[in-house]
PDB file of N, CA and C in Angstrom:
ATOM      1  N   UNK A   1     -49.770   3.977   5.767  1.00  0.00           N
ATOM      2  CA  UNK A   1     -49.091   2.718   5.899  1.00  0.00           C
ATOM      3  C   UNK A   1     -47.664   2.790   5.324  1.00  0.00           C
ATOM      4  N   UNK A   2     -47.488   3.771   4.299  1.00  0.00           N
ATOM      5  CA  UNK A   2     -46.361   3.790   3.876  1.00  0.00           C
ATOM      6  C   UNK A   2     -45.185   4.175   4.553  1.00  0.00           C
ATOM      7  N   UNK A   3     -45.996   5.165   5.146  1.00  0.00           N
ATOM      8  CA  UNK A   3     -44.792   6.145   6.265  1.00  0.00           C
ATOM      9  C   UNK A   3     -44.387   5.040   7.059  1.00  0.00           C
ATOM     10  N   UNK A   4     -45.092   4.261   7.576  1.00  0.00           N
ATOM     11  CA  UNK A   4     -44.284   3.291   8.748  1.00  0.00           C
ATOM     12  C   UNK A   4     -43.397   2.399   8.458  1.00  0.00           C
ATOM     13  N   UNK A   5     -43.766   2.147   7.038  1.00  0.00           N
ATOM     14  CA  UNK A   5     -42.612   1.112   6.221  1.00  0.00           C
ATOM     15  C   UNK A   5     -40.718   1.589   6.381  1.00  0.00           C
ATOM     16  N   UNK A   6     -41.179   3.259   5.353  1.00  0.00           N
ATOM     17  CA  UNK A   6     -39.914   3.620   5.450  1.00  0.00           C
ATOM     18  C   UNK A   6     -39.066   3.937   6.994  1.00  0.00           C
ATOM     19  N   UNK A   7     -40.293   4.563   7.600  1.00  0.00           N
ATOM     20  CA  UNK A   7     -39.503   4.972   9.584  1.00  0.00           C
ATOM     21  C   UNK A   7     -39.581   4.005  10.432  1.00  0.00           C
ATOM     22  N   UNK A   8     -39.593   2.644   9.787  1.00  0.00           N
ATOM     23  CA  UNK A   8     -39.408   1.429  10.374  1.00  0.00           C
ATOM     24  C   UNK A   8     -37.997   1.106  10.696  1.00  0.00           C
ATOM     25  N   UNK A   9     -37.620   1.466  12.101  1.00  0.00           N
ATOM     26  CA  UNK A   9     -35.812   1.083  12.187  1.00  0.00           C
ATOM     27  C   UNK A   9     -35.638  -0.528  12.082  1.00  0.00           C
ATOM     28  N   UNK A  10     -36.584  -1.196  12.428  1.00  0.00           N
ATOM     29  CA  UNK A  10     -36.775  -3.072  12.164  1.00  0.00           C
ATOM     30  C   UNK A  10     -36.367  -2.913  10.756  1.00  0.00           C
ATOM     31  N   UNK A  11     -37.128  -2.702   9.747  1.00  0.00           N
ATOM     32  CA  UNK A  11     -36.967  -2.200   8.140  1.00  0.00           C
ATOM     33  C   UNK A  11     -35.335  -1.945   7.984  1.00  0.00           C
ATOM     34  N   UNK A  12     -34.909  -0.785   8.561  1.00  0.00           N
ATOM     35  CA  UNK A  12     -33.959  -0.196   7.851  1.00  0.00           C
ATOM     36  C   UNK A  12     -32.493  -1.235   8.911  1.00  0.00           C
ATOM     37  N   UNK A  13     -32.861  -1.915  10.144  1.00  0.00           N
ATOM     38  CA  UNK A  13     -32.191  -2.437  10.419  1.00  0.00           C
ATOM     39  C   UNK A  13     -31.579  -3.811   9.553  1.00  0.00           C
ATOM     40  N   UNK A  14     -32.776  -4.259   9.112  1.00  0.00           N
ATOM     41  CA  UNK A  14     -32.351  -5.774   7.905  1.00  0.00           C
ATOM     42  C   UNK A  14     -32.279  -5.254   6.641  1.00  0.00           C
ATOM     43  N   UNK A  15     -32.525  -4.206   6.501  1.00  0.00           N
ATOM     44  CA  UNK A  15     -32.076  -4.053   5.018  1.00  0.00           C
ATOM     45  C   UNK A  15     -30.196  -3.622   5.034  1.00  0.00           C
ATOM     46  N   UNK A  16     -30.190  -3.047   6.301  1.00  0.00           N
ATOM     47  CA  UNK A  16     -28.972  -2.472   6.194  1.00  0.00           C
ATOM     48  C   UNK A  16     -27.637  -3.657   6.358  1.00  0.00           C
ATOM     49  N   UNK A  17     -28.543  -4.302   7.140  1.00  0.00           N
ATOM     50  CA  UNK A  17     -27.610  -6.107   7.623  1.00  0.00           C
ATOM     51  C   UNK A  17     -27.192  -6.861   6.194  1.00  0.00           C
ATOM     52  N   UNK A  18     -28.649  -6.545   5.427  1.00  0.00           N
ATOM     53  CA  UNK A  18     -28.390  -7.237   4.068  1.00  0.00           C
ATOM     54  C   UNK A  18     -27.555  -6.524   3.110  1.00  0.00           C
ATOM     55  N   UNK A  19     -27.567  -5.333   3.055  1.00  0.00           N
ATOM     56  CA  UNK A  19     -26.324  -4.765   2.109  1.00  0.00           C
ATOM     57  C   UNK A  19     -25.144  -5.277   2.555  1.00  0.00           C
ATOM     58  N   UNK A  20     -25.050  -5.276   3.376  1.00  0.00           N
ATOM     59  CA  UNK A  20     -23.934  -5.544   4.821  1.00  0.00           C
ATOM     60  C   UNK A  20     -23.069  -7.133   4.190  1.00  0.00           C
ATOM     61  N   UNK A  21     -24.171  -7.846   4.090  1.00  0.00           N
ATOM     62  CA  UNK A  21     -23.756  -9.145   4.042  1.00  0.00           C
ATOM     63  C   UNK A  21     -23.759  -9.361   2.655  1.00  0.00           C
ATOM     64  N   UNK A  22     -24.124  -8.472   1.850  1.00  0.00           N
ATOM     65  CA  UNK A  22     -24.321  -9.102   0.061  1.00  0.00           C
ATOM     66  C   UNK A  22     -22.731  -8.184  -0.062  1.00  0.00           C
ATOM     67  N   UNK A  23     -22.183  -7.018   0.436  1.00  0.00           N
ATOM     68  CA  UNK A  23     -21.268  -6.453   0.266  1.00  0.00           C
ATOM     69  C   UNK A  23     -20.200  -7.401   0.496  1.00  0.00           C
ATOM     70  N   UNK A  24     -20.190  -7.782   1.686  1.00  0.00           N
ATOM     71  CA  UNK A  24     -19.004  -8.808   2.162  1.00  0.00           C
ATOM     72  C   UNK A  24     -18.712 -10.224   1.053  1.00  0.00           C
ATOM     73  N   UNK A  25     -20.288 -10.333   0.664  1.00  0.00           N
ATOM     74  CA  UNK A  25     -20.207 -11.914   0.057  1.00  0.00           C
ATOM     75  C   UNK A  25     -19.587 -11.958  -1.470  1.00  0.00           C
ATOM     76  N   UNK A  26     -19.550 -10.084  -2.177  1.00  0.00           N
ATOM     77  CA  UNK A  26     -19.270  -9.701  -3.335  1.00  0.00           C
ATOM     78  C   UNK A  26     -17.606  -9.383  -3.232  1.00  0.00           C
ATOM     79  N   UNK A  27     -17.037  -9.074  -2.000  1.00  0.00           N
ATOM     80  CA  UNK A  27     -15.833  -8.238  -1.964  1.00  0.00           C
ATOM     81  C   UNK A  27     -15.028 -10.194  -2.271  1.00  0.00           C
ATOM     82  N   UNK A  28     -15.580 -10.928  -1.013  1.00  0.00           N
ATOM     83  CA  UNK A  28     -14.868 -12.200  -0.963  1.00  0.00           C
ATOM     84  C   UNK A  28     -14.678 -12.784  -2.483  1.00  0.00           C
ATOM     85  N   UNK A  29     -16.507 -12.759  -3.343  1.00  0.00           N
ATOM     86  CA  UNK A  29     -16.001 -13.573  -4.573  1.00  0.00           C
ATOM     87  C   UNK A  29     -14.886 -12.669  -5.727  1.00  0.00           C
ATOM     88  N   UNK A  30     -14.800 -11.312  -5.454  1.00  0.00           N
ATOM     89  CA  UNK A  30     -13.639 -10.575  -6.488  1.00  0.00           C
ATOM     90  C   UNK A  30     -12.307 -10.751  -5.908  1.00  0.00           C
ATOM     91  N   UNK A  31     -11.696 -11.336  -4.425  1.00  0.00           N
ATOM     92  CA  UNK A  31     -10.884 -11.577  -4.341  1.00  0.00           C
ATOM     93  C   UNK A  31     -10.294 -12.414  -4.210  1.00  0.00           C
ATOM     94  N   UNK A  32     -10.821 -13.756  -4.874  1.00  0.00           N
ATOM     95  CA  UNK A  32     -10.696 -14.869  -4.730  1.00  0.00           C
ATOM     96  C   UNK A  32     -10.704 -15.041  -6.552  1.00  0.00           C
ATOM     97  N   UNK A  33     -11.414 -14.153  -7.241  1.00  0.00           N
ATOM     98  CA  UNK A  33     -11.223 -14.119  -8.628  1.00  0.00           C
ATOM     99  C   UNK A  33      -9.567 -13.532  -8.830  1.00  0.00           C
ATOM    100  N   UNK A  34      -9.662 -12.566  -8.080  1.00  0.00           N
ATOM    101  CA  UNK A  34      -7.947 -12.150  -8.367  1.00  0.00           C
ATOM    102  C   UNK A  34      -6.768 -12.854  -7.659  1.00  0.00           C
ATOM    103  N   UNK A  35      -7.151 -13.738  -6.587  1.00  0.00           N
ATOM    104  CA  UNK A  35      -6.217 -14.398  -6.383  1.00  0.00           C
ATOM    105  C   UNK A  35      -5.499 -15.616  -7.235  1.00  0.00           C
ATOM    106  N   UNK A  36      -7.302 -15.879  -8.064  1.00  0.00           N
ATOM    107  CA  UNK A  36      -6.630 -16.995  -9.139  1.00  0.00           C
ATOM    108  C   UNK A  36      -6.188 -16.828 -10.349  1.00  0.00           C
ATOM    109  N   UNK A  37      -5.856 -15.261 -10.389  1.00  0.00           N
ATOM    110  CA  UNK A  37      -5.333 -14.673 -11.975  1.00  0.00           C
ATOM    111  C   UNK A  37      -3.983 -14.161 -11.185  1.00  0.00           C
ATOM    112  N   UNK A  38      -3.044 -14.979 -10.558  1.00  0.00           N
ATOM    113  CA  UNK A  38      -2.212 -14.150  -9.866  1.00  0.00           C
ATOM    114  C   UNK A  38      -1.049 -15.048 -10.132  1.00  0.00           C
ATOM    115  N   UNK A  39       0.037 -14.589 -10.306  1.00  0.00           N
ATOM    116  CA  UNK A  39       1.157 -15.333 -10.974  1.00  0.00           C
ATOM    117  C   UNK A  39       2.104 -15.447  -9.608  1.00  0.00           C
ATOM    118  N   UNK A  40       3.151 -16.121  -9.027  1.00  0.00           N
ATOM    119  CA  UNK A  40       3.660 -16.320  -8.118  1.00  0.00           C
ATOM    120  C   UNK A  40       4.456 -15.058  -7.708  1.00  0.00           C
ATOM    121  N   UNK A  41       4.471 -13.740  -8.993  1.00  0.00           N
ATOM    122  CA  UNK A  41       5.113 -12.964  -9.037  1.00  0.00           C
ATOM    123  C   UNK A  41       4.363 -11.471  -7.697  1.00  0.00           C
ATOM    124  N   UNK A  42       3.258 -12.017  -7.789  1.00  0.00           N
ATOM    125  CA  UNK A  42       2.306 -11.492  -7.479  1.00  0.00           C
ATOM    126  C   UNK A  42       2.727 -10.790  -6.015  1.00  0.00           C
ATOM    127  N   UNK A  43       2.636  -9.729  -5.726  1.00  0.00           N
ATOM    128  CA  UNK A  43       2.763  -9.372  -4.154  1.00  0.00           C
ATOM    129  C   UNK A  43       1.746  -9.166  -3.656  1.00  0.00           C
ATOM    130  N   UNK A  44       0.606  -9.168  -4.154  1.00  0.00           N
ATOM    131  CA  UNK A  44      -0.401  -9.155  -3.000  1.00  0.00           C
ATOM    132  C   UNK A  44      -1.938  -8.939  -4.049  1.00  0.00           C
ATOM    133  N   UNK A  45      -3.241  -9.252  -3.189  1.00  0.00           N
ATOM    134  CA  UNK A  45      -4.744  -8.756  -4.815  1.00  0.00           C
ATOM    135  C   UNK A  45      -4.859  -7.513  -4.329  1.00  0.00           C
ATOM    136  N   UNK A  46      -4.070  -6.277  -3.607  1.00  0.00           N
ATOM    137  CA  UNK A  46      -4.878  -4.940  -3.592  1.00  0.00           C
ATOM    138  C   UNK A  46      -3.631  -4.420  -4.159  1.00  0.00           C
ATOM    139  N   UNK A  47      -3.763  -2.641  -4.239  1.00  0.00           N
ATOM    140  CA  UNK A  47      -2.330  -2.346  -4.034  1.00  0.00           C
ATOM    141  C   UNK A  47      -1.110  -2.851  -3.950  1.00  0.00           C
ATOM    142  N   UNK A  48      -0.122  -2.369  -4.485  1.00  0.00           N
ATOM    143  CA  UNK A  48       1.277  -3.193  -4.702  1.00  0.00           C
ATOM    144  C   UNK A  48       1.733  -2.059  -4.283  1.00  0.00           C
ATOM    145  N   UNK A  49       1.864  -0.917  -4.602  1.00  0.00           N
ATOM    146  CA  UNK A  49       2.573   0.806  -4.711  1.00  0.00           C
ATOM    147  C   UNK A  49       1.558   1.520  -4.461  1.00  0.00           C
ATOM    148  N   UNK A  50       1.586   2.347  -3.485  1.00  0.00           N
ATOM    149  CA  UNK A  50       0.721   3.642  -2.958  1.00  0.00           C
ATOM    150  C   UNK A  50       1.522   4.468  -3.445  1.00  0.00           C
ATOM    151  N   UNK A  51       1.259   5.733  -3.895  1.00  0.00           N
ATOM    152  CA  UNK A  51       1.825   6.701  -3.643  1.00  0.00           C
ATOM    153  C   UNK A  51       0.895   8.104  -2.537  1.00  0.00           C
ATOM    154  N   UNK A  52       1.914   7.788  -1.286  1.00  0.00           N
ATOM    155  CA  UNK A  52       1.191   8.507  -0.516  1.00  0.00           C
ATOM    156  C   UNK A  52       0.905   9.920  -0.262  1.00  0.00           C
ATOM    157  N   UNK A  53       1.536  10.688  -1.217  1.00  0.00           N
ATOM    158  CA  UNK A  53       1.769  12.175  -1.726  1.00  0.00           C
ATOM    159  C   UNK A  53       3.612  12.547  -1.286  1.00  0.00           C
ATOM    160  N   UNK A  54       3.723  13.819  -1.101  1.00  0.00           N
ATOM    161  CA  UNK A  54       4.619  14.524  -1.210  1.00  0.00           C
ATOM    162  C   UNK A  54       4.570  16.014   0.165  1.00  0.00           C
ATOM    163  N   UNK A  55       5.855  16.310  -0.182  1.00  0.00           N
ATOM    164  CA  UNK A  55       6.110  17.272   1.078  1.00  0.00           C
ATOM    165  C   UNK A  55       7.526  18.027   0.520  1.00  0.00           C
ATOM    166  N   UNK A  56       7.198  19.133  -0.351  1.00  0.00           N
ATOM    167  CA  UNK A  56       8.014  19.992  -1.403  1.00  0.00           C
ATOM    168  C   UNK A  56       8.325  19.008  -2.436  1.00  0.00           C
ATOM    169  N   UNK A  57       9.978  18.800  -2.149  1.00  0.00           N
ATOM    170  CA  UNK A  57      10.452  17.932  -3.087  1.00  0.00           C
ATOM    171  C   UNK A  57      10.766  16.489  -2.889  1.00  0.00           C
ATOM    172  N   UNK A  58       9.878  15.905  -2.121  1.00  0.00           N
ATOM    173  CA  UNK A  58      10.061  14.536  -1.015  1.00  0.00           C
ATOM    174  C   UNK A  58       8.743  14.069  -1.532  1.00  0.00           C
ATOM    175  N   UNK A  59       9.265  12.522  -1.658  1.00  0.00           N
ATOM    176  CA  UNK A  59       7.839  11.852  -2.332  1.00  0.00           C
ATOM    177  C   UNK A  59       7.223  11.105  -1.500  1.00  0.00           C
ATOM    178  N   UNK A  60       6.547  10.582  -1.132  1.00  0.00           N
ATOM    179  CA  UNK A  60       6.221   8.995   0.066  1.00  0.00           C
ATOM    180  C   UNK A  60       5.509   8.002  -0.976  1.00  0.00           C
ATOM    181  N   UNK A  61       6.141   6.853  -0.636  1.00  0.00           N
ATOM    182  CA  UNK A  61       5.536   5.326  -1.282  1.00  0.00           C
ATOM    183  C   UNK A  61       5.079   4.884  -0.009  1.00  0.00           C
ATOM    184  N   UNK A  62       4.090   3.681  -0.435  1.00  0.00           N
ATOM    185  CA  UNK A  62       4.339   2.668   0.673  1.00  0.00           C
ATOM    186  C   UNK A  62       4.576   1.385  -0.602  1.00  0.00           C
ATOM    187  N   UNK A  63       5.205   0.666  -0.285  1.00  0.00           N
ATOM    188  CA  UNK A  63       5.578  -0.525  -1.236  1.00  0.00           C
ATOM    189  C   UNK A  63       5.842  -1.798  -0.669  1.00  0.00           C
ATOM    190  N   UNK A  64       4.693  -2.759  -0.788  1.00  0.00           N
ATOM    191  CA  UNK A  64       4.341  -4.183  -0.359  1.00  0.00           C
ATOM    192  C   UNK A  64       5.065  -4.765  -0.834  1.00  0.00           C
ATOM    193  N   UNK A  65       5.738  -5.419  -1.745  1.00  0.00           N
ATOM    194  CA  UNK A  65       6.499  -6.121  -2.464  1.00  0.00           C
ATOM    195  C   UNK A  65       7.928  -5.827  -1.907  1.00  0.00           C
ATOM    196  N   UNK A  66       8.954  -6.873  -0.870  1.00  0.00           N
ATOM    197  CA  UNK A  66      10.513  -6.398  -0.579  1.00  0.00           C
ATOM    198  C   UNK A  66      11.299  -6.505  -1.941  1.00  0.00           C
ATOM    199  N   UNK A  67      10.754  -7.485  -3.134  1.00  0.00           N
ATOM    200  CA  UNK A  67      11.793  -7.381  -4.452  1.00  0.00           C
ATOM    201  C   UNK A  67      11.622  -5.465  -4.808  1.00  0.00           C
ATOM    202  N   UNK A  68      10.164  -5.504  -5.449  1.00  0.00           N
ATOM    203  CA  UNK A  68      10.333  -4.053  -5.857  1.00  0.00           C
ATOM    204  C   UNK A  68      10.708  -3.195  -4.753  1.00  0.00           C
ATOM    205  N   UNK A  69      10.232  -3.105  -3.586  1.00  0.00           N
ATOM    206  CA  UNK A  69      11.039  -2.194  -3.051  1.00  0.00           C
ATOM    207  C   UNK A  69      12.294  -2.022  -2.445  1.00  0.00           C
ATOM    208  N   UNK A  70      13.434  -3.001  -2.950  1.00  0.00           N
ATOM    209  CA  UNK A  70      14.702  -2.888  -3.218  1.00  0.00           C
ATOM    210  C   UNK A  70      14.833  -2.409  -4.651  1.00  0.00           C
ATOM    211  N   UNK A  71      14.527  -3.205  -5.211  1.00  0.00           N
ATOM    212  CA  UNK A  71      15.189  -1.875  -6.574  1.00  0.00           C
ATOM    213  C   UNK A  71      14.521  -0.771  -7.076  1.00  0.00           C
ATOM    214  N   UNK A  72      13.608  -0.633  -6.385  1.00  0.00           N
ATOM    215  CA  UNK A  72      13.636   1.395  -6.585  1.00  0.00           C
ATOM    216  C   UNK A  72      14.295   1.786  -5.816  1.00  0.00           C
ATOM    217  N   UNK A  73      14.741   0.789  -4.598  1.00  0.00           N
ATOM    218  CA  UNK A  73      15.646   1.991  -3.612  1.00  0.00           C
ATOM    219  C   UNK A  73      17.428   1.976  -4.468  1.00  0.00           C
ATOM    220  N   UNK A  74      17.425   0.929  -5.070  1.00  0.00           N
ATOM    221  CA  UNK A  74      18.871   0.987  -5.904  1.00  0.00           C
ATOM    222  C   UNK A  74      18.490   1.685  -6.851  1.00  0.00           C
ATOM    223  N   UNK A  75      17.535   1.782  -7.728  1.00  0.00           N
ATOM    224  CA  UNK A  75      16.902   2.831  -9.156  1.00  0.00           C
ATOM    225  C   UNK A  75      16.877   4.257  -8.435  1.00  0.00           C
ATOM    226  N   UNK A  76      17.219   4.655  -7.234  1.00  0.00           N
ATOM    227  CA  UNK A  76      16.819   6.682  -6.535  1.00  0.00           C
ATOM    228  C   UNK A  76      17.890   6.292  -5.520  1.00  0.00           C
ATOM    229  N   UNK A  77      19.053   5.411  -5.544  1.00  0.00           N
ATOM    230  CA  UNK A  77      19.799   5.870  -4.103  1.00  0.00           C
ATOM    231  C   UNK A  77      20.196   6.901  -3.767  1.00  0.00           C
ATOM    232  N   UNK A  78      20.450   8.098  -5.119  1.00  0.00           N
ATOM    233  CA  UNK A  78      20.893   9.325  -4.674  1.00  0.00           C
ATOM    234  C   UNK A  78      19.772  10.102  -4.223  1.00  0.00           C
ATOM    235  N   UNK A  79      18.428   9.804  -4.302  1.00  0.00           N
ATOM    236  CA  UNK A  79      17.386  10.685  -3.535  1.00  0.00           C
ATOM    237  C   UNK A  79      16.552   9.744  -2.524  1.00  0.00           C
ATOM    238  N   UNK A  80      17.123   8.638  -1.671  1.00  0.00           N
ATOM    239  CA  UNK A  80      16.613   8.000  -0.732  1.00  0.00           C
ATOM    240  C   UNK A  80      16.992   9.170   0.734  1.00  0.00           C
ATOM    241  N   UNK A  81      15.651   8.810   1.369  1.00  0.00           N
ATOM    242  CA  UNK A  81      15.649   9.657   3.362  1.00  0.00           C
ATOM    243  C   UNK A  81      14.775   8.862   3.604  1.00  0.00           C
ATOM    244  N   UNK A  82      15.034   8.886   4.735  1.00  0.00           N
ATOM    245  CA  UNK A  82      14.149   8.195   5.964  1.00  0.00           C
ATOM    246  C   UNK A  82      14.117   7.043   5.733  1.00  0.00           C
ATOM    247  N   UNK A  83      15.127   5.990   5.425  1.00  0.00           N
ATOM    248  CA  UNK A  83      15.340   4.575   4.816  1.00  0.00           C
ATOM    249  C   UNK A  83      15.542   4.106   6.059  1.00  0.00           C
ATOM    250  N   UNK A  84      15.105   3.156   6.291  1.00  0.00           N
ATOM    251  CA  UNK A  84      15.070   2.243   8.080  1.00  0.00           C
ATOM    252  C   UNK A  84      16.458   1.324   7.945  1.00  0.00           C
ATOM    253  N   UNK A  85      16.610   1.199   9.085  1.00  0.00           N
ATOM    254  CA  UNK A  85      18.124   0.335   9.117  1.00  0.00           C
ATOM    255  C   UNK A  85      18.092  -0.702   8.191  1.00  0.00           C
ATOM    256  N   UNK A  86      17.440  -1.414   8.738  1.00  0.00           N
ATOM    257  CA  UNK A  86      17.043  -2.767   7.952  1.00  0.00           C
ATOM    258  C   UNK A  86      17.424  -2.635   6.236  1.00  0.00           C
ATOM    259  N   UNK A  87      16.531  -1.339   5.462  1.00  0.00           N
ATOM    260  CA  UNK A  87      17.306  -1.053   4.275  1.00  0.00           C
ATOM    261  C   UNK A  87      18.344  -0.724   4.159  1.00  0.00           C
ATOM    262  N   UNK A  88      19.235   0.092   4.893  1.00  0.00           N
ATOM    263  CA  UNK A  88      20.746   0.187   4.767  1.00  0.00           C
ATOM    264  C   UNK A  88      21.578  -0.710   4.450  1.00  0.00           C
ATOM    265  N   UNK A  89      21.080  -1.305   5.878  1.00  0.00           N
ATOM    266  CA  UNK A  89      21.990  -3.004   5.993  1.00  0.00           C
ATOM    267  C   UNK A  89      21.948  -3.998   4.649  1.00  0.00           C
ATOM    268  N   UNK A  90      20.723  -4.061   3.798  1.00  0.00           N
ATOM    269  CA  UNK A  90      20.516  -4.394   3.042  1.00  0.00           C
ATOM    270  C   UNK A  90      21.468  -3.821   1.864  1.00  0.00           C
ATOM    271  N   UNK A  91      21.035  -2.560   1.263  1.00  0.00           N
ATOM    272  CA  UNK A  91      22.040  -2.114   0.647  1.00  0.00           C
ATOM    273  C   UNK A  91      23.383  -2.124   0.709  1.00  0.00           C
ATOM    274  N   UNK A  92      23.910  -1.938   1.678  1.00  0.00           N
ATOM    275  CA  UNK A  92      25.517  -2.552   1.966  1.00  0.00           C
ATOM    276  C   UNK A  92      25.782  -3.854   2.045  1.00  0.00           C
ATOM    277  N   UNK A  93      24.744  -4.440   2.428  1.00  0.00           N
ATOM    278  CA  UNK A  93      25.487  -6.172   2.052  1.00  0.00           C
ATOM    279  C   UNK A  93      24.850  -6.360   0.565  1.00  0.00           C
ATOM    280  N   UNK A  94      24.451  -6.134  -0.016  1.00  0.00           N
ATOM    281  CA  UNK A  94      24.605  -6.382  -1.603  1.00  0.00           C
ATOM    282  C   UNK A  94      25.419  -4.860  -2.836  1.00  0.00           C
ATOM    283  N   UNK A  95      26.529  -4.371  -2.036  1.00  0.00           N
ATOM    284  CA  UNK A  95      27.182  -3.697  -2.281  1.00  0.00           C
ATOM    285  C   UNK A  95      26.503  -2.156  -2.893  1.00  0.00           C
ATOM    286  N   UNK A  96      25.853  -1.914  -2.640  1.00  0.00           N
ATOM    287  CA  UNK A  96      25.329  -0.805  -3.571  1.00  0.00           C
ATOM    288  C   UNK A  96      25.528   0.475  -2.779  1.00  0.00           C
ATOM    289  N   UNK A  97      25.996   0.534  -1.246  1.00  0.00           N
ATOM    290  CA  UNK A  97      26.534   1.543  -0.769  1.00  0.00           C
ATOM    291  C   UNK A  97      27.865   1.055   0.087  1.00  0.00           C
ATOM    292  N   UNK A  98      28.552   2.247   0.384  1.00  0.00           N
ATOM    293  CA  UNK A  98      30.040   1.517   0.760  1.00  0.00           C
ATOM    294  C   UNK A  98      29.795   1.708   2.721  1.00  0.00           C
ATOM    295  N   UNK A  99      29.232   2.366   3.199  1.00  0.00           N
ATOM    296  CA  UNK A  99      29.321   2.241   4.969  1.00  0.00           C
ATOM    297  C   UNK A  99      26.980   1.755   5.070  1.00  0.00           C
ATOM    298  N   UNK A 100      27.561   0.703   6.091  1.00  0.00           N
ATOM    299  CA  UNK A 100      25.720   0.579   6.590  1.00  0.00           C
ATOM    300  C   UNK A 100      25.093   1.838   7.817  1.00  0.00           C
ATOM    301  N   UNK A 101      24.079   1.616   7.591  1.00  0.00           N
ATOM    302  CA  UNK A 101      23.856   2.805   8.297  1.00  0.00           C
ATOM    303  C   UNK A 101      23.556   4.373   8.214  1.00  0.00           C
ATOM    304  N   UNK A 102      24.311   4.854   6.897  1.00  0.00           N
ATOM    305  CA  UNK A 102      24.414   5.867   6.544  1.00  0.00           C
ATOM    306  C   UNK A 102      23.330   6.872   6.393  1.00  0.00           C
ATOM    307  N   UNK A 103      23.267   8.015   7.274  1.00  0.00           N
ATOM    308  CA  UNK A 103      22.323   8.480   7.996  1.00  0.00           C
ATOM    309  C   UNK A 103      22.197   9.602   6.555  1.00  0.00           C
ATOM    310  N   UNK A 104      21.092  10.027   6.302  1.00  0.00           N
ATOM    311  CA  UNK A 104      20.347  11.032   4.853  1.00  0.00           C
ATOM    312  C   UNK A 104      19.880  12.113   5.397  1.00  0.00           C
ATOM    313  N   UNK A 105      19.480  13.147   5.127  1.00  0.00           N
ATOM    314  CA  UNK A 105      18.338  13.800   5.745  1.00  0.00           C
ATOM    315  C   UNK A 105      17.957  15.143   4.393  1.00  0.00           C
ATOM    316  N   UNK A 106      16.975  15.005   4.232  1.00  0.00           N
ATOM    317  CA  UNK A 106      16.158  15.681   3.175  1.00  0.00           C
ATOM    318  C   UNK A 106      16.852  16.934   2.550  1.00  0.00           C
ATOM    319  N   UNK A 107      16.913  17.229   1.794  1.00  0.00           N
ATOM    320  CA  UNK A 107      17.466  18.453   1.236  1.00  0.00           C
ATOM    321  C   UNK A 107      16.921  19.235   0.310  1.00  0.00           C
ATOM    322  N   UNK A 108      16.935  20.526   0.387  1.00  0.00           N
ATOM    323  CA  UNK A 108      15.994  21.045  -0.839  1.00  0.00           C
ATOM    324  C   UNK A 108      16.669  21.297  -1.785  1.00  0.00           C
ATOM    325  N   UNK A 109      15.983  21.122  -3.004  1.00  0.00           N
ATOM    326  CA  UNK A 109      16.842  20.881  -4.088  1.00  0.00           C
ATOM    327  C   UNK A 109      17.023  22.531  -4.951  1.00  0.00           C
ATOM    328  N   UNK A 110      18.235  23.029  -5.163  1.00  0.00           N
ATOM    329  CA  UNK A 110      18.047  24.647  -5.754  1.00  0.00           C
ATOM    330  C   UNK A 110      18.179  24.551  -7.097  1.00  0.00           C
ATOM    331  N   UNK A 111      17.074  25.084  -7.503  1.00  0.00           N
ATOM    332  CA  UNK A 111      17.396  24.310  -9.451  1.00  0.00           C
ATOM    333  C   UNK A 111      16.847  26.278  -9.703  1.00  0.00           C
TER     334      UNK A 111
END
């Protein structure tokens, strides 16, 4: 009798529905706990800064927040690449580079 319990796909179908749904019902109440410990400063309840690894001497972020990720791009302008127009333009209209647009491209560094 036992064997049929466990090789019961009916069985393993509602049990699996129920993790399913106690998972979902646990993720909702922790993010609704962190939404209400969240200061207006807040950019988002997961991740704010990934760091998505590297490629030699080239780092990758991804960065949710447009405040912080303007001023790390003013805190590394001398080691910014692959910056999208949109950031250029940005940087030149709040003066921090002198032409928009200004095209980068990776360099290896000889130390």
């Amino acid at each position: 009798m036992a064997a049929l319990f466990y090789n019961s796909p009916t069985i393993t179908l509602f049990v699996g529905s129920a993790a399913l749904i106690a998972a979902g019902i646990i993720n909702t109440r922790q993010n609704d706990k962190a939404k209400a410990i969240c200061s207006p400063d807040c950019a988002c309840i997961q991740t704010a800064v990934s760091y998505l690894g590297w490629d030699g001497s080239r780092h990758i972020f991804e960065i949710v927040s447009t405040t912080y990720a303007n001023s790390f791009m003013v805190a590394n302008l001398k080691k910014l690449v692959n910056v999208s127009p949109e950031a250029w333009d940005w940087l030149h209209a709040n003066g921090y580079i002198s032409s928009p647009g200004k095209a980068q491209s990776a360099r290896r560094d000889m130390t």
